[in-house]
N, C-alpha and C. Protein backbone atom coordinates (compact mmCIF):
# COMPACT_ATOMS: atom_id res chain seq x y z
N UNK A 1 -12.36 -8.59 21.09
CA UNK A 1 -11.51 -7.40 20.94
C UNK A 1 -12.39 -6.15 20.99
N UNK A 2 -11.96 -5.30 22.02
CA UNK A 2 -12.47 -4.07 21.69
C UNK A 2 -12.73 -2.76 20.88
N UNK A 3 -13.38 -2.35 20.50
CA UNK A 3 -13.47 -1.63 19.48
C UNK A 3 -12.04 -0.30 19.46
N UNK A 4 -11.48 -0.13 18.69
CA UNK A 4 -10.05 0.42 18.50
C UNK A 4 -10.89 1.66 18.06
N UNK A 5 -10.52 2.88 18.79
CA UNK A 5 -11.12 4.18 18.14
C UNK A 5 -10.17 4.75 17.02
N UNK A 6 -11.38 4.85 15.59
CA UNK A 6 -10.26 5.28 14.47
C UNK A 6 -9.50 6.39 14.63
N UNK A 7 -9.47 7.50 15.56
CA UNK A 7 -8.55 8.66 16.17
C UNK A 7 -7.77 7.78 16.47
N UNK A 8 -7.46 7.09 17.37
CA UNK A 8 -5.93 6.44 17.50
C UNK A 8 -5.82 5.52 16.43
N UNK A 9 -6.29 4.96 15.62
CA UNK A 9 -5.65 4.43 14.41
C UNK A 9 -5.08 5.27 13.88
N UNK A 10 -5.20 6.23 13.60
CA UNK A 10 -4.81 7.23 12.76
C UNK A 10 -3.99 8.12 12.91
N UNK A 11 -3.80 7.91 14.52
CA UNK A 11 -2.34 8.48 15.22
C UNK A 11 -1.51 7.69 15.16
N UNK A 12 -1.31 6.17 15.25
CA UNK A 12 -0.38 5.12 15.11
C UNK A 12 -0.40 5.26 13.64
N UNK A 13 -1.09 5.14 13.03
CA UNK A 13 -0.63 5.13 11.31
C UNK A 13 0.34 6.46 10.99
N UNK A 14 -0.55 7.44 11.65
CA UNK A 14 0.79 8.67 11.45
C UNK A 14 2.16 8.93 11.75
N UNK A 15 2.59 8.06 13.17
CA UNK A 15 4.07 8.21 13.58
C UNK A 15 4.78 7.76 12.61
N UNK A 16 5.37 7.27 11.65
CA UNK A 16 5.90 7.50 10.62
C UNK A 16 6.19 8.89 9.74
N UNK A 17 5.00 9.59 9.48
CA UNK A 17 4.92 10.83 9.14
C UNK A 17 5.55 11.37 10.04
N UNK A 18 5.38 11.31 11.35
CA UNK A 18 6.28 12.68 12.60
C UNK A 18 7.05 12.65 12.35
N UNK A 19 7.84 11.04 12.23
CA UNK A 19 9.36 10.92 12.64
C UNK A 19 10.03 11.79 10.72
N UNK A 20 9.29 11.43 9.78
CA UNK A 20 10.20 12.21 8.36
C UNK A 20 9.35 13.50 8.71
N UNK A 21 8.36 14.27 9.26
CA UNK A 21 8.75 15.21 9.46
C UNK A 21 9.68 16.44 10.47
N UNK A 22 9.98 15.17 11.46
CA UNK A 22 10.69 15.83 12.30
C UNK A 22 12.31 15.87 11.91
N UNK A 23 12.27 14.82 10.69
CA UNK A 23 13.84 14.67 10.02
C UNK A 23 13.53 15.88 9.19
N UNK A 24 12.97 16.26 8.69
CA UNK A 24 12.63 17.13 7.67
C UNK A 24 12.98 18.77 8.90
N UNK A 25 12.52 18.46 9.61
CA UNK A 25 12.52 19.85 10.83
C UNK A 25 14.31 20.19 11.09
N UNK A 26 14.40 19.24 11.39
CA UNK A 26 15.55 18.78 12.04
C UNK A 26 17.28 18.96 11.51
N UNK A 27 16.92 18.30 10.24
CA UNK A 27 18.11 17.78 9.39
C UNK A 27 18.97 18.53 8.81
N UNK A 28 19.90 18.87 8.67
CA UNK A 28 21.25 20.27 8.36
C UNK A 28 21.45 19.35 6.57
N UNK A 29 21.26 18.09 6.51
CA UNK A 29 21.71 17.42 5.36
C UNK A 29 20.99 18.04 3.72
N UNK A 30 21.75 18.55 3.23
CA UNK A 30 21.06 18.94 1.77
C UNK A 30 19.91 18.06 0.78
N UNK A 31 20.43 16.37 1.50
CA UNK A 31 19.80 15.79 0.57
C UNK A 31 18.70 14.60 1.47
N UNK A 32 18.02 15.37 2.21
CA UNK A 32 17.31 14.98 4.11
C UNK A 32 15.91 14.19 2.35
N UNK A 33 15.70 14.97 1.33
CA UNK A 33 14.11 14.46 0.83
C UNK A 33 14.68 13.58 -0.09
N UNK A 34 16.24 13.21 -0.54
CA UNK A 34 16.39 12.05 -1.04
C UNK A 34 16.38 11.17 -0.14
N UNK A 35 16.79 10.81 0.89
CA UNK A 35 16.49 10.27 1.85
C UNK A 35 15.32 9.82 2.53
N UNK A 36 14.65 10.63 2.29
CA UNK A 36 13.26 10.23 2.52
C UNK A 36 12.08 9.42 1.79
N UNK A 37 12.82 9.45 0.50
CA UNK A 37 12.19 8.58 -0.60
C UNK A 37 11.93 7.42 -0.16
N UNK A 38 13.24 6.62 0.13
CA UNK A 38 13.19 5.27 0.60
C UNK A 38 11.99 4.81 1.76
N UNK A 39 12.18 5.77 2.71
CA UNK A 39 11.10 5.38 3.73
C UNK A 39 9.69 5.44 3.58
N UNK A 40 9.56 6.34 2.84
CA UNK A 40 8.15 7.13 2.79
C UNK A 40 7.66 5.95 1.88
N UNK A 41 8.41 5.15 1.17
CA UNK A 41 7.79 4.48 -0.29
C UNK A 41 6.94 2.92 0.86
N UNK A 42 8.62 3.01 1.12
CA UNK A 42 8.58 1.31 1.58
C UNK A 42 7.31 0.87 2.86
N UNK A 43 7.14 2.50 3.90
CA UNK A 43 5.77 2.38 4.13
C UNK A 43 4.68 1.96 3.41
N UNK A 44 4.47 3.37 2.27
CA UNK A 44 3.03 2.96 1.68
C UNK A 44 2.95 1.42 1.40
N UNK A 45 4.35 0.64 1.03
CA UNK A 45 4.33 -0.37 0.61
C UNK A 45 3.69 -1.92 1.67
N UNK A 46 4.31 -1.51 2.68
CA UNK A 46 3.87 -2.31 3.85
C UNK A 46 2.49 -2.24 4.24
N UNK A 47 1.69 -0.86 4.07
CA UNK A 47 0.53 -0.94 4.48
C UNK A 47 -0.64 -1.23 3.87
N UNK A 48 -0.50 -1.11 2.43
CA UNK A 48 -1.09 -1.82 1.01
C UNK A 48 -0.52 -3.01 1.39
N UNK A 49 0.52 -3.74 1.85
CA UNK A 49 0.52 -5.22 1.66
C UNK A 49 -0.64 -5.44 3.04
N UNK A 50 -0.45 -5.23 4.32
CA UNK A 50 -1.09 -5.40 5.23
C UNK A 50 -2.76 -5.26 5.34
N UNK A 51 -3.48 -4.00 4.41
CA UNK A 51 -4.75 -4.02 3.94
C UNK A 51 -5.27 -5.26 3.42
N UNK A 52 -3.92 -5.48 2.13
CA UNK A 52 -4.60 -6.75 1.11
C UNK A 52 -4.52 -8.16 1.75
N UNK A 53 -3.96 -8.58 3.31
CA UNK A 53 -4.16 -9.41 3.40
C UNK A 53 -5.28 -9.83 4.47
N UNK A 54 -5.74 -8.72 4.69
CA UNK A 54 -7.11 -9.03 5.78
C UNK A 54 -8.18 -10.28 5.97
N UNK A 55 -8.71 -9.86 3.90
CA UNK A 55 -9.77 -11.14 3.67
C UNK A 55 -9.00 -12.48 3.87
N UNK A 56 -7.64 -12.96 3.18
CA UNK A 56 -7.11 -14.20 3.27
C UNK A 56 -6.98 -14.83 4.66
N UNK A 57 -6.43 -13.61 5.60
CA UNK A 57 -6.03 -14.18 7.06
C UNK A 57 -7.02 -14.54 7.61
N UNK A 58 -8.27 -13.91 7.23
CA UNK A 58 -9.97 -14.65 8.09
C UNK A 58 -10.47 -15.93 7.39
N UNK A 59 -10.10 -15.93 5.84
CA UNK A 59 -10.26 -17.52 5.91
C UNK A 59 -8.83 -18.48 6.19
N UNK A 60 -7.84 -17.80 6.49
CA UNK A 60 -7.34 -19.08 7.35
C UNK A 60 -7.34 -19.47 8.41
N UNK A 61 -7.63 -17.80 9.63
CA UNK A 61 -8.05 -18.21 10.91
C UNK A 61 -9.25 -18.55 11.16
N UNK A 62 -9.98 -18.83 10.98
CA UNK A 62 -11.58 -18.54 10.97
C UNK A 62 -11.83 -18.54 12.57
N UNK A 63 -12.94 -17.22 12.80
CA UNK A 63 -13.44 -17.38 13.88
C UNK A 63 -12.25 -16.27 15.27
N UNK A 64 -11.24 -16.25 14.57
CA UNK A 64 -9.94 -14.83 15.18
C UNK A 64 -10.58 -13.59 15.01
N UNK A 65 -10.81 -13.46 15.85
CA UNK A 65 -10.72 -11.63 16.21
C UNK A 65 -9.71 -10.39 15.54
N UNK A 66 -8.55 -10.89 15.22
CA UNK A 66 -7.70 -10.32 14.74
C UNK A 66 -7.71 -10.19 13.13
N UNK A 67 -7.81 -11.10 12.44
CA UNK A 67 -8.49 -10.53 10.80
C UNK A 67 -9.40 -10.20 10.63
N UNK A 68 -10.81 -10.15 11.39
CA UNK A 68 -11.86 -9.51 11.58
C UNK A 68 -11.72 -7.90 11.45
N UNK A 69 -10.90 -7.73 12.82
CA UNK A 69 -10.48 -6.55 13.10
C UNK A 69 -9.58 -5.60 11.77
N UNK A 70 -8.93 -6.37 11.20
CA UNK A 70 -8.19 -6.19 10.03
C UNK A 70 -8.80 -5.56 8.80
N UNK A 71 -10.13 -6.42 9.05
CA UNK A 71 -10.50 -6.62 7.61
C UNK A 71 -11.56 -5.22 8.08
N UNK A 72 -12.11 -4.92 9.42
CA UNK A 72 -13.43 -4.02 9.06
C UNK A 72 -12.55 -2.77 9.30
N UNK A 73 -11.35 -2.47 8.87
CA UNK A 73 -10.31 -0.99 9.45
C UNK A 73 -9.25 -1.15 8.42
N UNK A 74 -9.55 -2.31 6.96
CA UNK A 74 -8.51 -1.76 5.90
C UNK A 74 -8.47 -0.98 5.18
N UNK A 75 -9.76 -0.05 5.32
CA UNK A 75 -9.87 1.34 4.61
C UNK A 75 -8.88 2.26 5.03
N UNK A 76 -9.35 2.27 6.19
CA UNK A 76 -8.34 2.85 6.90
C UNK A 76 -6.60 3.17 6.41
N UNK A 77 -6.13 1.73 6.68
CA UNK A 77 -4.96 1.09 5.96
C UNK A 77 -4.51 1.77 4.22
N UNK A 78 -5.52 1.29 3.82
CA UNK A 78 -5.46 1.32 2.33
C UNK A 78 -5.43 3.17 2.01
N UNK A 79 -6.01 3.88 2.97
CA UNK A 79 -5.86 5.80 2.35
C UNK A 79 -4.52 5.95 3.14
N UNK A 80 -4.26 5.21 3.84
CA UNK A 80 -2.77 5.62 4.59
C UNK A 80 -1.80 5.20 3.83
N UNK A 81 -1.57 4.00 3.28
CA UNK A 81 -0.89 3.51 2.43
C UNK A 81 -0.91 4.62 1.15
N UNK A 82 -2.04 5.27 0.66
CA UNK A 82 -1.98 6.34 -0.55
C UNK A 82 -1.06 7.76 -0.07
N UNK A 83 -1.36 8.11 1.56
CA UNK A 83 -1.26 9.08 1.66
C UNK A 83 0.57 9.26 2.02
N UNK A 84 1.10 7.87 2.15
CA UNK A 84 3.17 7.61 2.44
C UNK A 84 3.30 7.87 0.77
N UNK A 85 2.34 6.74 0.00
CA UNK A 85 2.71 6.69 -1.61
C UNK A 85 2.96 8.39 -2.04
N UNK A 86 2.22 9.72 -1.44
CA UNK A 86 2.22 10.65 -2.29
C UNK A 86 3.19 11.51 -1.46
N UNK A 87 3.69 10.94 0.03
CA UNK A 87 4.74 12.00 0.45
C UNK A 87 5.96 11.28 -0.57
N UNK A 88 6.03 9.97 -0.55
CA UNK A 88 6.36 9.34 -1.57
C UNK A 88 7.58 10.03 -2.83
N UNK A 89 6.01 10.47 -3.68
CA UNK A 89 6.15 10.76 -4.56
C UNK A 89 6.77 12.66 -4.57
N UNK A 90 6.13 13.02 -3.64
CA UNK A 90 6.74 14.41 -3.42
C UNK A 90 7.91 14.43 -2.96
N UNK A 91 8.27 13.78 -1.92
CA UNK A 91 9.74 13.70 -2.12
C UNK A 91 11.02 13.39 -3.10
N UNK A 92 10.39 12.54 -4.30
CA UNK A 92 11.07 12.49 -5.57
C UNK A 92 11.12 13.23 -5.93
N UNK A 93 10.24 14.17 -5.86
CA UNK A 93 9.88 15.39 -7.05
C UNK A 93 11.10 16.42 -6.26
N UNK A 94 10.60 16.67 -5.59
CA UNK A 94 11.53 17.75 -4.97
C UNK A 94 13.12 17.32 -5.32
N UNK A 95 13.22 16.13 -4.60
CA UNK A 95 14.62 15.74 -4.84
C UNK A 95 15.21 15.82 -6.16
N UNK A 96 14.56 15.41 -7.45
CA UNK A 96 14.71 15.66 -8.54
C UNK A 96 14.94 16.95 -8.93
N UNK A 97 14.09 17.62 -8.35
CA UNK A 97 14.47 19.42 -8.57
C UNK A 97 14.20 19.93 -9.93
N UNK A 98 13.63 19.35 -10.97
CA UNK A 98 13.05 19.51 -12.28
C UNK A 98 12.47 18.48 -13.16
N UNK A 99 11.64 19.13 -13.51
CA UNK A 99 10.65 18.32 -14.37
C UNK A 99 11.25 17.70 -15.47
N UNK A 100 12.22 18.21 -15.97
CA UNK A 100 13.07 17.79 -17.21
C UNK A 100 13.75 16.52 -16.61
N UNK A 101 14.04 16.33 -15.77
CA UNK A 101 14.87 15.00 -14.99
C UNK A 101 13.72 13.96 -14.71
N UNK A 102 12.78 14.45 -14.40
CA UNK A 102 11.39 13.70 -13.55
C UNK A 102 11.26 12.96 -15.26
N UNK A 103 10.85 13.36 -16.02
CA UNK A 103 10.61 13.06 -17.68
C UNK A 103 11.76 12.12 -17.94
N UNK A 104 13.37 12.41 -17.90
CA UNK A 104 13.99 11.66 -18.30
C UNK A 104 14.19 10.44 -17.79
N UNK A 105 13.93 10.48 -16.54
CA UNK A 105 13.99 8.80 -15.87
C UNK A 105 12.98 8.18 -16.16
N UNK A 106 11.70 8.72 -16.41
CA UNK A 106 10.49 8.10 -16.74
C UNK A 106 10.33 6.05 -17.89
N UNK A 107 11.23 6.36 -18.74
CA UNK A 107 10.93 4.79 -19.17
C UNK A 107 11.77 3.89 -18.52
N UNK A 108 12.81 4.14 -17.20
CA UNK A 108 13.01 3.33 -16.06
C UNK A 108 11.92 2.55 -15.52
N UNK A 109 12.55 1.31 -15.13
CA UNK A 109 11.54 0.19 -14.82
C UNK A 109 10.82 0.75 -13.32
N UNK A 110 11.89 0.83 -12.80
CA UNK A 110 11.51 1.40 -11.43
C UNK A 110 10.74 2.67 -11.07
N UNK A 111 10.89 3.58 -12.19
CA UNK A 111 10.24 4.81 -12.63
C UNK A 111 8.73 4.47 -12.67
N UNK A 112 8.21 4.20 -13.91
CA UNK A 112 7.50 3.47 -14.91
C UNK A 112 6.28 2.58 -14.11
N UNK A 113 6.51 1.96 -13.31
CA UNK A 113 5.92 1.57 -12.71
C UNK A 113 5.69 1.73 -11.24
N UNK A 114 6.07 2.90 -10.80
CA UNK A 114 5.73 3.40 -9.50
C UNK A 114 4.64 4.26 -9.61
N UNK A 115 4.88 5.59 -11.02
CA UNK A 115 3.46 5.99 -11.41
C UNK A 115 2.67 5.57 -11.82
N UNK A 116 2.65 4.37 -12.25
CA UNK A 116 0.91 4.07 -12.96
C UNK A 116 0.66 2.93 -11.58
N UNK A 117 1.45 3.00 -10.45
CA UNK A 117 0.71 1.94 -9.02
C UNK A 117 0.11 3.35 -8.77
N UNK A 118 0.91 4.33 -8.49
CA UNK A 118 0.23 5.65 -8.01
C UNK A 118 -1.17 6.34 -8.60
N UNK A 119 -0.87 6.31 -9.95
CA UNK A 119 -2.00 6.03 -10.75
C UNK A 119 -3.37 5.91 -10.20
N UNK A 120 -2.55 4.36 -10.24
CA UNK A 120 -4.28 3.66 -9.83
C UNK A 120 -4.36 4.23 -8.51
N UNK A 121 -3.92 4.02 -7.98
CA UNK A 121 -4.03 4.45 -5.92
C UNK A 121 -5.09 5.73 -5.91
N UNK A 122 -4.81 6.18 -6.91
CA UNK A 122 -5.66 8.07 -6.88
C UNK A 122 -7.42 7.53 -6.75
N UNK A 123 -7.88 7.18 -7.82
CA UNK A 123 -9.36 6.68 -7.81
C UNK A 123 -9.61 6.06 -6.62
N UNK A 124 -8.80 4.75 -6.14
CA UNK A 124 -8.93 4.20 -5.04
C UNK A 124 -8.92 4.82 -3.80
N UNK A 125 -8.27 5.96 -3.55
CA UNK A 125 -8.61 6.53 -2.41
C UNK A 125 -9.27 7.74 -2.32
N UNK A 126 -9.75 8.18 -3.65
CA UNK A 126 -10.71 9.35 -3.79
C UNK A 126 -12.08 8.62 -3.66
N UNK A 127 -11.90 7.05 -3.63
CA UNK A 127 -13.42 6.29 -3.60
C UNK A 127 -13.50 6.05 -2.21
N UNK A 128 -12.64 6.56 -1.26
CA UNK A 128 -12.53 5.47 -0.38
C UNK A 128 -13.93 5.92 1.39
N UNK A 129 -14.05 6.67 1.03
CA UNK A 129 -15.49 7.12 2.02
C UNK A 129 -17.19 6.58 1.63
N UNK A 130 -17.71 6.49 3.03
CA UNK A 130 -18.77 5.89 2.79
C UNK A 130 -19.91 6.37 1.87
N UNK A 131 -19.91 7.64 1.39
CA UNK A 131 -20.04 8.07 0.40
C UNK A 131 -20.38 7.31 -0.96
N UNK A 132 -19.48 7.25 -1.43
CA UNK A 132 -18.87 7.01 -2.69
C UNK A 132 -19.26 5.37 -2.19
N UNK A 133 -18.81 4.38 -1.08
CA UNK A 133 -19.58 2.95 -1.32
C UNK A 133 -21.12 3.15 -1.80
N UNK A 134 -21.84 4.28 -1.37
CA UNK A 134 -23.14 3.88 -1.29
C UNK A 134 -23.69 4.42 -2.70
N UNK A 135 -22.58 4.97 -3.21
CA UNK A 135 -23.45 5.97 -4.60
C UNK A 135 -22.82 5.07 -5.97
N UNK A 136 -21.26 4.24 -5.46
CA UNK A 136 -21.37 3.38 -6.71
C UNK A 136 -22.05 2.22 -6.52
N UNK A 137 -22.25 1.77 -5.56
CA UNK A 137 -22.84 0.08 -5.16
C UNK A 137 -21.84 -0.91 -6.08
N UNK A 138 -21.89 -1.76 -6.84
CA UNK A 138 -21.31 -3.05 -6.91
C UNK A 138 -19.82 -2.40 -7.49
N UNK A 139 -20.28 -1.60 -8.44
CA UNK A 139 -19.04 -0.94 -9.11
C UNK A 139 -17.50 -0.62 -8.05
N UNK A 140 -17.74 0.00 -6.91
CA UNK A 140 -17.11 0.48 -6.06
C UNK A 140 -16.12 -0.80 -5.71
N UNK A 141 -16.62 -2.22 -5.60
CA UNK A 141 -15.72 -3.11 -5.14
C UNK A 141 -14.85 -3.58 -6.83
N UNK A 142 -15.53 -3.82 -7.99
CA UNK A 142 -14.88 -3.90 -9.14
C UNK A 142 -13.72 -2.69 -9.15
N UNK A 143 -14.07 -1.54 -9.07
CA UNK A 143 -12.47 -0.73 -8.63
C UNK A 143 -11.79 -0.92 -7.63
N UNK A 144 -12.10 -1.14 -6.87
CA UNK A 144 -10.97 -1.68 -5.26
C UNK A 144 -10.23 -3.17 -6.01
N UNK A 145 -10.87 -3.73 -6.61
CA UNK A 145 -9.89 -4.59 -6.45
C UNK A 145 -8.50 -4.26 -7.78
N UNK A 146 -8.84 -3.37 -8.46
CA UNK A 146 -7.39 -2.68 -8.86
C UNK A 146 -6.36 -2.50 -7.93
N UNK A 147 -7.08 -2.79 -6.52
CA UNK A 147 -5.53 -2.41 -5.67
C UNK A 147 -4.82 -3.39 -5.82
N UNK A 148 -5.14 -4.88 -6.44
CA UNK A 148 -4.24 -6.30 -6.15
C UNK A 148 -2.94 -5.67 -7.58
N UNK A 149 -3.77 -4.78 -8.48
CA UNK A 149 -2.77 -4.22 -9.48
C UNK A 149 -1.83 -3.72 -9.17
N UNK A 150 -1.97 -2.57 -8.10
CA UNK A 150 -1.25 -1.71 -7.60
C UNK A 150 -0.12 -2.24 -6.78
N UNK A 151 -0.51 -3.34 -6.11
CA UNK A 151 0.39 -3.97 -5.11
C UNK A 151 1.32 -4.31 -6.04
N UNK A 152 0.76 -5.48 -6.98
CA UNK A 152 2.18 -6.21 -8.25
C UNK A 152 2.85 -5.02 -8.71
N UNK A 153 2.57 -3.89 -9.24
CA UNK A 153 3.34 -2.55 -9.61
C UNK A 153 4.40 -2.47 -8.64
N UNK A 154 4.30 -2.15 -7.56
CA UNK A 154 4.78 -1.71 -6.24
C UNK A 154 6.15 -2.81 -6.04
N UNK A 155 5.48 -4.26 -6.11
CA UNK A 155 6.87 -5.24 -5.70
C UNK A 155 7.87 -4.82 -7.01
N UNK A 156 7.68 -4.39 -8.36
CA UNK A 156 8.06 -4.40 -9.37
C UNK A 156 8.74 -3.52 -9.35
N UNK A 157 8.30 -2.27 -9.24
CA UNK A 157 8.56 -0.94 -8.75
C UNK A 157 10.21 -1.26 -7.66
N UNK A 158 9.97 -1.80 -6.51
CA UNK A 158 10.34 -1.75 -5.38
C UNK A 158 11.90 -2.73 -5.88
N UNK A 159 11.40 -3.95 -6.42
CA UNK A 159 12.40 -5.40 -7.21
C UNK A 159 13.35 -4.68 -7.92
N UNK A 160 12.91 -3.58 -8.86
CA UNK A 160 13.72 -3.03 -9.79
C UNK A 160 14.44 -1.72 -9.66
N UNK A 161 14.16 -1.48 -8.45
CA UNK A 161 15.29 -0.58 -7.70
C UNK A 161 16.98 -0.17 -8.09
N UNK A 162 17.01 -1.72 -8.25
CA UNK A 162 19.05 -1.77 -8.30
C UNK A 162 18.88 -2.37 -8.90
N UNK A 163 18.21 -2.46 -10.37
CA UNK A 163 18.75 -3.02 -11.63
C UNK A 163 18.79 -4.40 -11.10
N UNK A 164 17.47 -4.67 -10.44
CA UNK A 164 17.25 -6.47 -10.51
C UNK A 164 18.00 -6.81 -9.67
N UNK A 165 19.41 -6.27 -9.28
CA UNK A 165 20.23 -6.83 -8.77
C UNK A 165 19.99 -7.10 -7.29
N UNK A 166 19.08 -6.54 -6.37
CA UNK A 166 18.49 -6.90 -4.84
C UNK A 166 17.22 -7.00 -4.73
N UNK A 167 16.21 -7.93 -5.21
CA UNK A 167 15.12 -7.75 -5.14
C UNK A 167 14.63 -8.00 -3.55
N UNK A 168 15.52 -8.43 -2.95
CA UNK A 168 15.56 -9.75 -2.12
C UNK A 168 14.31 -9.03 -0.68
N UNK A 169 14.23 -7.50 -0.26
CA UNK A 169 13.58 -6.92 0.10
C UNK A 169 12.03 -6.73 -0.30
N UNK A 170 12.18 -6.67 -1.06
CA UNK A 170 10.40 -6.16 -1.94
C UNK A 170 10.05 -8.06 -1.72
N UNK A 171 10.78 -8.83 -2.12
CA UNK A 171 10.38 -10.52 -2.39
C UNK A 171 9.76 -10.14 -0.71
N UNK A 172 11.09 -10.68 0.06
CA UNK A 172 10.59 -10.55 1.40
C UNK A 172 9.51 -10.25 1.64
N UNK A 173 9.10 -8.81 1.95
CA UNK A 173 7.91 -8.53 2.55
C UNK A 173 6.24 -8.80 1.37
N UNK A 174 6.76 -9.17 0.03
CA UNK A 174 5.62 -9.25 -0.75
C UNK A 174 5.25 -10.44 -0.71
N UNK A 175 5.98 -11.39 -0.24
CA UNK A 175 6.09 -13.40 0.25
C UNK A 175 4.59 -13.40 0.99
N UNK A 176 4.91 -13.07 2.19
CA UNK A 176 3.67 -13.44 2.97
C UNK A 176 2.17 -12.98 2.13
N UNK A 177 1.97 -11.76 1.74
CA UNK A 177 0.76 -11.19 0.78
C UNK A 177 0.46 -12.90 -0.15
N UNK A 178 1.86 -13.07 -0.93
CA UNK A 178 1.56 -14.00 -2.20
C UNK A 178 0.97 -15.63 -1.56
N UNK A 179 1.77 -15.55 -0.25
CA UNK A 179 0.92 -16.99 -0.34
C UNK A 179 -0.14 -17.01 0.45
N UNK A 180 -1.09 -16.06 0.96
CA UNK A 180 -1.92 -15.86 1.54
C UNK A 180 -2.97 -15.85 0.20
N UNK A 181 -2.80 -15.02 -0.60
CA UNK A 181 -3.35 -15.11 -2.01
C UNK A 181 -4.00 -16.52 -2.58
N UNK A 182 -2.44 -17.05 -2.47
CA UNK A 182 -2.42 -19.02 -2.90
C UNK A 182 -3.50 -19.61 -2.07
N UNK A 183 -3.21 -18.97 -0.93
CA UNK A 183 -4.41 -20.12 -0.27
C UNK A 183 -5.97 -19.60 -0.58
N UNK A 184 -5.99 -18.05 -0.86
CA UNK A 184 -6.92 -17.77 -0.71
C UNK A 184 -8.19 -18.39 -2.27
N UNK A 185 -6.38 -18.88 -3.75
CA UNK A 185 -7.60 -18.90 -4.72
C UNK A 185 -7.88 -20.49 -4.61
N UNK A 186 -6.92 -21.11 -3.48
CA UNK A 186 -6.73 -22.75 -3.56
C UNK A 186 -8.11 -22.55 -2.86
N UNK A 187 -8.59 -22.01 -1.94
CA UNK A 187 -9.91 -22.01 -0.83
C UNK A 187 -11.29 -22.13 -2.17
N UNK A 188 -10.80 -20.94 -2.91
CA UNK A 188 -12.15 -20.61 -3.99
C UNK A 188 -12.35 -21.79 -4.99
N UNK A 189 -11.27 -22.77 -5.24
CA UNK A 189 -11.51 -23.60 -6.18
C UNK A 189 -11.81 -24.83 -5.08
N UNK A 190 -12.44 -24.81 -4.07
CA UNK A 190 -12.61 -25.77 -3.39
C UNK A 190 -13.68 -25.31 -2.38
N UNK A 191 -15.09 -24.97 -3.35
CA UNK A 191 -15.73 -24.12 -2.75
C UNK A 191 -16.85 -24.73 -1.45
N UNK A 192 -16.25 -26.35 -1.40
CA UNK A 192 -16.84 -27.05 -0.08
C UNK A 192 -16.10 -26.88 1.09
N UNK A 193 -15.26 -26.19 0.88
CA UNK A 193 -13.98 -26.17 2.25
C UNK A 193 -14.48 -24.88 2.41
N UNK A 194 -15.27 -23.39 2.03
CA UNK A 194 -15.10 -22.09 2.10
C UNK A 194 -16.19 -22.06 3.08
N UNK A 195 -16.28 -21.16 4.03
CA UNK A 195 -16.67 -21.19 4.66
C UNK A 195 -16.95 -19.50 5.39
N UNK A 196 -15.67 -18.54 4.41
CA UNK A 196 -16.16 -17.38 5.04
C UNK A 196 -16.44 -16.55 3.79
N UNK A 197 -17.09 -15.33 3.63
CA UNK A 197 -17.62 -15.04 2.60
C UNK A 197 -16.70 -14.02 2.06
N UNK A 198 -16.33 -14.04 1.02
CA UNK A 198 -15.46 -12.96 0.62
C UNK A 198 -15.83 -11.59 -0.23
């Protein structure tokens, strides 16, 4: 596979952004940034799942080009995924239209745990330049892997939407992540079968 120039990664990661800002340009509807909540979330959500499954998919393909590719451009992934989480979150805000409302929904499940995934997401992508790998050294990967936190927040977050009552979306797309996981800790406790380095 050829080397993918991160300028066009970063233009394909963005069309999402055009299209809510061109709804945003566009839209006569009063309530265009409640609307936008949904999308903007369920991105960040997809692309934090798609980062976190890079390492698992190379030890199940071994020797594919394609989790390779995955795995050396999930930085990438992972500040894009922060940067839907905070249109995200600005679009709540706005939509909410006061801080006194933003406060009162706060011990909502769905509330509650969208900010402290967001939370964590902040360090994680203020770490996320080569920078910052080379000045924390080991430390730098002990915080990245707070993102496996962030993800469980997120399905939780995402599950508890409608009062439990539809998780059936967030399950969906968080399925493939979880059993990629499975295989990945079934691989580690069977450390004669491992074969790629994690």
């Amino acid at each position: 596979m050829s080397r993918f120039s991160p300028y066009w990664l970063w233009f394909v990661l963005a069309l999402p952004a055009f299209g809510m800002g061109y709804d945003l340009a566009t839209s006569t509807n009063p309530r265009i940034y409640h609307i936008l909540v949904h999308p903007s979330g369920e991105t960040a959500a997809r692309l934090l799942i798609v980062a976190l499954m890079a390492t698992p998919l190379m030890m199940l393909f071994k020797g594919w080009r394609g989790p390779r590719w995955l795995r050396r451009n999930r930085r990438y992934l992972g500040v894009a995924a922060f940067g839907y989480a905070a249109l995200h979150v600005v679009f709540y805000l706005i939509d909410k239209g006061s801080s006194a409302t933003v406060l009162a929904e706060l011990p909502r499940t769905y509330i509650w745990t969208g900010w402290i995934a967001f939370a964590i997401m902040l360090p994680l992508a203020a770490t996320s330049m080569d920078y910052a790998v080379r000045k924390m050294g080991p430390a730098w990967k002990s915080l990245q892997r707070w993102t496996y936190s962030a993800a469980m927040l997120t399905l939780l977050h995402w599950a508890a939407l409608h009062d439990w009552g539809h998780p059936a979306a967030a399950l969906i797309h968080f399925a493939p992540l979880a059993a990629l996981e499975a295989y990945r800790i079934w691989v580690r406790a069977h450390p004669k079968r491992r074969s790629v380095h994690i």
